[in-house]
C-alpha atoms as a PDB file:
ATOM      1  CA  UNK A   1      10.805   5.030  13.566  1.00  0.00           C
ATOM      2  CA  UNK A   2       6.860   5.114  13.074  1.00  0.00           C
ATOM      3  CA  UNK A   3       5.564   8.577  11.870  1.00  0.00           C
ATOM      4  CA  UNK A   4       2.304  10.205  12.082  1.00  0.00           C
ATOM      5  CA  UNK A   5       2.104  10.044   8.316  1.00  0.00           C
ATOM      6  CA  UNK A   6       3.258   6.024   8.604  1.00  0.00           C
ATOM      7  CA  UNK A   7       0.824   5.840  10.788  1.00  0.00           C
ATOM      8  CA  UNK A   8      -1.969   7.349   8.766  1.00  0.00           C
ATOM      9  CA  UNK A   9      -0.889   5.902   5.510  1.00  0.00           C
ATOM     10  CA  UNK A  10      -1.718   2.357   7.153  1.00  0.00           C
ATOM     11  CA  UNK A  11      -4.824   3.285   8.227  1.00  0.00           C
ATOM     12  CA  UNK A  12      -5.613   4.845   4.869  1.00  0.00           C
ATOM     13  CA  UNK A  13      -4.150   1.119   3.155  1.00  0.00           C
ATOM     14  CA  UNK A  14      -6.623  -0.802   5.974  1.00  0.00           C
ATOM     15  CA  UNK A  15      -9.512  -0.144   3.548  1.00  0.00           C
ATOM     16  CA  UNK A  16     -10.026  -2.098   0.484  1.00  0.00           C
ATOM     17  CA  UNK A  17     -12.340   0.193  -1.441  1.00  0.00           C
ATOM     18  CA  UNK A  18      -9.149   3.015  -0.545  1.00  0.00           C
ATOM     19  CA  UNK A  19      -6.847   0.520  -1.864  1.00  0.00           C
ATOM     20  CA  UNK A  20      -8.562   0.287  -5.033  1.00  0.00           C
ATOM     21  CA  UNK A  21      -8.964   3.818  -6.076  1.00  0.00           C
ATOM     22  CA  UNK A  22      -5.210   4.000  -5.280  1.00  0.00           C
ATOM     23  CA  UNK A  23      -5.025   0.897  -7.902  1.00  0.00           C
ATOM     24  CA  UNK A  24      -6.598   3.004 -10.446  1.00  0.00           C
ATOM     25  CA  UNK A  25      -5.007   6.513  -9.798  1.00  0.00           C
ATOM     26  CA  UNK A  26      -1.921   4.431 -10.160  1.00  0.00           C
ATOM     27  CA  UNK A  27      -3.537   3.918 -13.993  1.00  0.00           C
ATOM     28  CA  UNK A  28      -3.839   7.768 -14.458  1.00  0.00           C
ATOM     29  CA  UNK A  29      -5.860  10.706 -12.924  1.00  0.00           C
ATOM     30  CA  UNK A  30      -9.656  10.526 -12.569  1.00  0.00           C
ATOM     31  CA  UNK A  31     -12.331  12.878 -11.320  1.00  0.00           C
ATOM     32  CA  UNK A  32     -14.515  11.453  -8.196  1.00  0.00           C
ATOM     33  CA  UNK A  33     -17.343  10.410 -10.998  1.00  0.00           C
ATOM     34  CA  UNK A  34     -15.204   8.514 -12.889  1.00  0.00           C
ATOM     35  CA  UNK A  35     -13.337   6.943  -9.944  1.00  0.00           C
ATOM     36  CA  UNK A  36     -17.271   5.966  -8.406  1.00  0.00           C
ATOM     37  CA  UNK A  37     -18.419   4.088 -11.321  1.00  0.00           C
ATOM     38  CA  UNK A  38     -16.662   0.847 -10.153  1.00  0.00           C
ATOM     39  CA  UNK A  39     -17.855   0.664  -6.969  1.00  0.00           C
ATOM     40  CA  UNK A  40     -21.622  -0.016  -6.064  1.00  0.00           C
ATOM     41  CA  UNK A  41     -20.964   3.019  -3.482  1.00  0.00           C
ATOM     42  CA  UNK A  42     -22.683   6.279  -3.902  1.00  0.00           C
ATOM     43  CA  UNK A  43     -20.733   9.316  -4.296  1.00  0.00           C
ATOM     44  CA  UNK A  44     -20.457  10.745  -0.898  1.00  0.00           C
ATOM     45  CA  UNK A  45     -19.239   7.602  -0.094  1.00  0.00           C
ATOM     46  CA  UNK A  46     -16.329   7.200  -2.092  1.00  0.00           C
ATOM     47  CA  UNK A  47     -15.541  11.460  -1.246  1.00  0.00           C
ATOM     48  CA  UNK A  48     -15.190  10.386   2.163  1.00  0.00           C
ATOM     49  CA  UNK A  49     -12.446   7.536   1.183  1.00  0.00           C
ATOM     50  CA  UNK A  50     -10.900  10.310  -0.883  1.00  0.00           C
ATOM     51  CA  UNK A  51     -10.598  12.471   2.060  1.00  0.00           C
ATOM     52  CA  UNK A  52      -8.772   9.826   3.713  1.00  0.00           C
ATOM     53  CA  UNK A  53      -6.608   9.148   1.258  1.00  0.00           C
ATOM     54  CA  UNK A  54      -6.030  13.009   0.462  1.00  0.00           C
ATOM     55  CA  UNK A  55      -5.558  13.125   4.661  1.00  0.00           C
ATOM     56  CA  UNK A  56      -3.087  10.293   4.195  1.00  0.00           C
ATOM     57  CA  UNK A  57      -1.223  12.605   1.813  1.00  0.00           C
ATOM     58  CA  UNK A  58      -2.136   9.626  -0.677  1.00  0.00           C
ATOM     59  CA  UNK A  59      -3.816  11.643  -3.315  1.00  0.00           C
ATOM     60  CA  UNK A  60      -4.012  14.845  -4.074  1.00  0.00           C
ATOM     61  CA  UNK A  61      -6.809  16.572  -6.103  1.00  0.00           C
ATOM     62  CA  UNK A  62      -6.047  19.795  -8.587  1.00  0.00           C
ATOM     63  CA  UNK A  63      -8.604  21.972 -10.620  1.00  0.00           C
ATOM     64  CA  UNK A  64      -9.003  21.630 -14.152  1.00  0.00           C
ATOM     65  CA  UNK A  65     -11.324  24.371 -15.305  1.00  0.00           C
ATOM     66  CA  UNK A  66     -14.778  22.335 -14.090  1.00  0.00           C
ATOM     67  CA  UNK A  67     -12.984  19.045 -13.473  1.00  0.00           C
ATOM     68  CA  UNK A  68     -11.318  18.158 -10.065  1.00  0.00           C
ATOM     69  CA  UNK A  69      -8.886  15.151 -10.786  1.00  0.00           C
ATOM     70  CA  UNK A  70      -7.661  13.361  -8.588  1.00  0.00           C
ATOM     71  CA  UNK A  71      -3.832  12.056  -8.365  1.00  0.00           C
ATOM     72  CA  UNK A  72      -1.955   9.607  -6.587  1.00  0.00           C
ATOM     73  CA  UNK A  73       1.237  10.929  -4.430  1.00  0.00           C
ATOM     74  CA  UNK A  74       3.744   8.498  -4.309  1.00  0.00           C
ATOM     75  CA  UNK A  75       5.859   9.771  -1.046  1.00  0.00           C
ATOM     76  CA  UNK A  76       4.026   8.104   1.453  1.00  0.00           C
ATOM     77  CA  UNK A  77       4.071   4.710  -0.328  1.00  0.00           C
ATOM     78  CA  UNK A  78       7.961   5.187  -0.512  1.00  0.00           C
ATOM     79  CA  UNK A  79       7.715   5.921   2.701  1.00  0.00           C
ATOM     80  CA  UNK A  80       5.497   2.745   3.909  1.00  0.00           C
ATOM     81  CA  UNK A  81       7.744   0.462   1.135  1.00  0.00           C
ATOM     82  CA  UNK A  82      10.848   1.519   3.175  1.00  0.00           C
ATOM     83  CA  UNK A  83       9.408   0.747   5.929  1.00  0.00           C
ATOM     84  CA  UNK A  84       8.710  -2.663   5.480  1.00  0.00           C
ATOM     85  CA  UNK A  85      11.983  -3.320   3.482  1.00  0.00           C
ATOM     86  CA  UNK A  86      13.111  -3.314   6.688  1.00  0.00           C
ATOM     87  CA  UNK A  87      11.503  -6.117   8.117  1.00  0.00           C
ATOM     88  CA  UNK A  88      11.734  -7.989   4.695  1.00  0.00           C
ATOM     89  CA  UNK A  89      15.806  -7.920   5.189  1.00  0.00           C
ATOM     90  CA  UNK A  90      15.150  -9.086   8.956  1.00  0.00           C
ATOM     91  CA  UNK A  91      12.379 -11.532   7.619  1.00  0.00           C
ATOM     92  CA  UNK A  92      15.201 -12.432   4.652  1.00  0.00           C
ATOM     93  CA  UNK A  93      18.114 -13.081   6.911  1.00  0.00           C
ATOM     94  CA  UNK A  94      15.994 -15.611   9.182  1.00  0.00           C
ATOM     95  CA  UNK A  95      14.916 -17.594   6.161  1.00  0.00           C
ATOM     96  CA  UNK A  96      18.240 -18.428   5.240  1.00  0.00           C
ATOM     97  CA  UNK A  97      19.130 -19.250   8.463  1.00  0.00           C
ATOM     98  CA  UNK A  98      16.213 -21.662   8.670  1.00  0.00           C
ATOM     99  CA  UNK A  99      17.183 -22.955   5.124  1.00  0.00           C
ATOM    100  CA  UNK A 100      20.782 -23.526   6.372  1.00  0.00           C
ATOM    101  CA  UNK A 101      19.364 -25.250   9.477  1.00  0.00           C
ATOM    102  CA  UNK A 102      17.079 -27.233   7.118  1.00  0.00           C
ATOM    103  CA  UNK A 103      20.017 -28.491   4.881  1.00  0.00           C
ATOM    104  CA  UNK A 104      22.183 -29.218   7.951  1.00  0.00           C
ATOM    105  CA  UNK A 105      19.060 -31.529   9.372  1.00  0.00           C
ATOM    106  CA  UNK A 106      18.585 -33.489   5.578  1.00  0.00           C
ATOM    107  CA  UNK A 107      22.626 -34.139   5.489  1.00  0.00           C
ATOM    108  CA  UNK A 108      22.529 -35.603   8.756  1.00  0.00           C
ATOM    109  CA  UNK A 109      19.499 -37.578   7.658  1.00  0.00           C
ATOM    110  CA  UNK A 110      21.291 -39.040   4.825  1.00  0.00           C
ATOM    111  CA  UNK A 111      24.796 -40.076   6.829  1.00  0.00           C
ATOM    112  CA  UNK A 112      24.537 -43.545   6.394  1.00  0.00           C
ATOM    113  CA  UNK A 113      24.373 -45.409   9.924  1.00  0.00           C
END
Protein backbone atom coordinates (compact mmCIF):
# COMPACT_ATOMS: atom_id res chain seq x y z
CA UNK A 1 0.00 0.00 0.00
CA UNK A 2 1.27 3.59 -1.16
CA UNK A 3 1.47 6.13 1.78
CA UNK A 4 1.42 9.78 1.89
CA UNK A 5 4.96 9.68 3.18
CA UNK A 6 5.82 6.98 0.09
CA UNK A 7 4.40 9.24 -1.81
CA UNK A 8 6.34 12.28 -0.74
CA UNK A 9 9.58 10.51 -0.28
CA UNK A 10 9.46 9.89 -4.22
CA UNK A 11 8.82 13.16 -4.99
CA UNK A 12 11.54 14.33 -2.62
CA UNK A 13 14.06 11.35 -4.56
CA UNK A 14 12.66 12.96 -8.19
CA UNK A 15 15.27 15.72 -7.71
CA UNK A 16 18.85 15.20 -8.33
CA UNK A 17 20.33 18.14 -6.47
CA UNK A 18 17.87 16.46 -3.29
CA UNK A 19 19.44 13.26 -4.04
CA UNK A 20 22.78 14.54 -3.60
CA UNK A 21 22.63 16.31 -0.35
CA UNK A 22 21.03 13.02 0.84
CA UNK A 23 24.45 11.42 -0.67
CA UNK A 24 26.40 13.57 1.55
CA UNK A 25 24.27 13.62 4.83
CA UNK A 26 24.65 9.93 4.33
CA UNK A 27 28.68 10.97 4.84
CA UNK A 28 27.87 12.81 8.16
CA UNK A 29 25.89 15.96 9.30
CA UNK A 30 26.44 19.35 7.64
CA UNK A 31 25.07 22.82 8.16
CA UNK A 32 23.16 24.40 4.93
CA UNK A 33 26.68 26.37 4.15
CA UNK A 34 28.60 23.53 4.07
CA UNK A 35 26.04 21.35 2.25
CA UNK A 36 25.81 24.61 -0.61
CA UNK A 37 29.36 24.70 -1.45
CA UNK A 38 29.01 21.83 -4.01
CA UNK A 39 26.41 23.02 -5.86
CA UNK A 40 26.62 26.21 -8.16
CA UNK A 41 23.09 27.02 -6.38
CA UNK A 42 22.73 29.91 -4.08
CA UNK A 43 21.64 29.38 -0.66
CA UNK A 44 17.98 29.92 -0.71
CA UNK A 45 18.06 27.56 -3.24
CA UNK A 46 19.40 24.63 -1.73
CA UNK A 47 17.01 25.73 1.81
CA UNK A 48 14.18 25.17 -0.32
CA UNK A 49 15.46 21.43 -1.35
CA UNK A 50 16.08 21.06 2.37
CA UNK A 51 12.58 21.86 3.13
CA UNK A 52 11.58 19.20 0.90
CA UNK A 53 13.59 16.81 2.08
CA UNK A 54 12.89 17.84 5.87
CA UNK A 55 8.90 17.70 4.47
CA UNK A 56 9.76 14.26 3.15
CA UNK A 57 10.76 13.39 6.72
CA UNK A 58 14.25 12.83 4.87
CA UNK A 59 16.34 15.04 7.01
CA UNK A 60 15.99 16.51 9.95
CA UNK A 61 17.86 19.65 11.20
CA UNK A 62 18.87 20.15 15.18
CA UNK A 63 20.54 23.26 16.91
CA UNK A 64 23.98 23.27 17.88
CA UNK A 65 24.60 26.45 19.81
CA UNK A 66 24.92 28.81 16.36
CA UNK A 67 25.09 25.85 13.99
CA UNK A 68 21.91 24.17 12.49
CA UNK A 69 23.07 20.67 11.11
CA UNK A 70 21.41 18.94 9.17
CA UNK A 71 20.83 14.94 9.36
CA UNK A 72 19.63 12.32 7.27
CA UNK A 73 16.52 10.10 8.68
CA UNK A 74 16.70 6.82 7.48
CA UNK A 75 12.83 5.61 8.02
CA UNK A 76 11.50 6.73 4.96
CA UNK A 77 14.27 5.18 2.82
CA UNK A 78 13.45 1.83 4.70
CA UNK A 79 10.31 2.55 3.95
CA UNK A 80 10.76 3.31 -0.01
CA UNK A 81 13.59 0.16 -0.02
CA UNK A 82 10.70 -2.10 1.18
CA UNK A 83 8.75 -0.95 -1.08
CA UNK A 84 10.47 -1.76 -4.04
CA UNK A 85 11.82 -5.12 -2.62
CA UNK A 86 8.64 -5.96 -3.48
CA UNK A 87 8.63 -5.58 -6.99
CA UNK A 88 12.35 -6.76 -7.13
CA UNK A 89 11.00 -10.40 -5.80
CA UNK A 90 8.09 -10.07 -8.51
CA UNK A 91 10.74 -8.65 -11.05
CA UNK A 92 13.16 -11.76 -9.61
CA UNK A 93 10.69 -14.54 -10.01
CA UNK A 94 9.92 -13.53 -13.81
CA UNK A 95 13.59 -13.55 -14.67
CA UNK A 96 14.01 -16.97 -13.81
CA UNK A 97 11.14 -17.93 -15.46
CA UNK A 98 12.40 -16.27 -18.63
CA UNK A 99 15.88 -17.90 -17.96
CA UNK A 100 14.16 -21.33 -17.64
CA UNK A 101 12.20 -20.58 -20.84
CA UNK A 102 15.53 -19.46 -22.40
CA UNK A 103 17.38 -22.78 -21.52
CA UNK A 104 14.35 -24.87 -22.57
CA UNK A 105 14.50 -22.92 -26.21
CA UNK A 106 18.74 -23.52 -26.53
CA UNK A 107 18.18 -27.46 -25.58
CA UNK A 108 15.71 -27.79 -28.15
CA UNK A 109 18.03 -25.92 -30.48
CA UNK A 110 20.74 -28.32 -29.94
CA UNK A 111 18.51 -31.82 -30.34
CA UNK A 112 20.14 -33.05 -33.19
CA UNK A 113 17.57 -33.47 -36.23
Amino acid sequence: MVTASLDATFAALSDPTRRAILARLAKGEATVNELVAPFKLSQPAISKHLKVLEKAGLITRGRDAQRRPCRIAAEPLAEANGWLEDYRKIWEVNFDRLDNLLDEMKAENQKPS
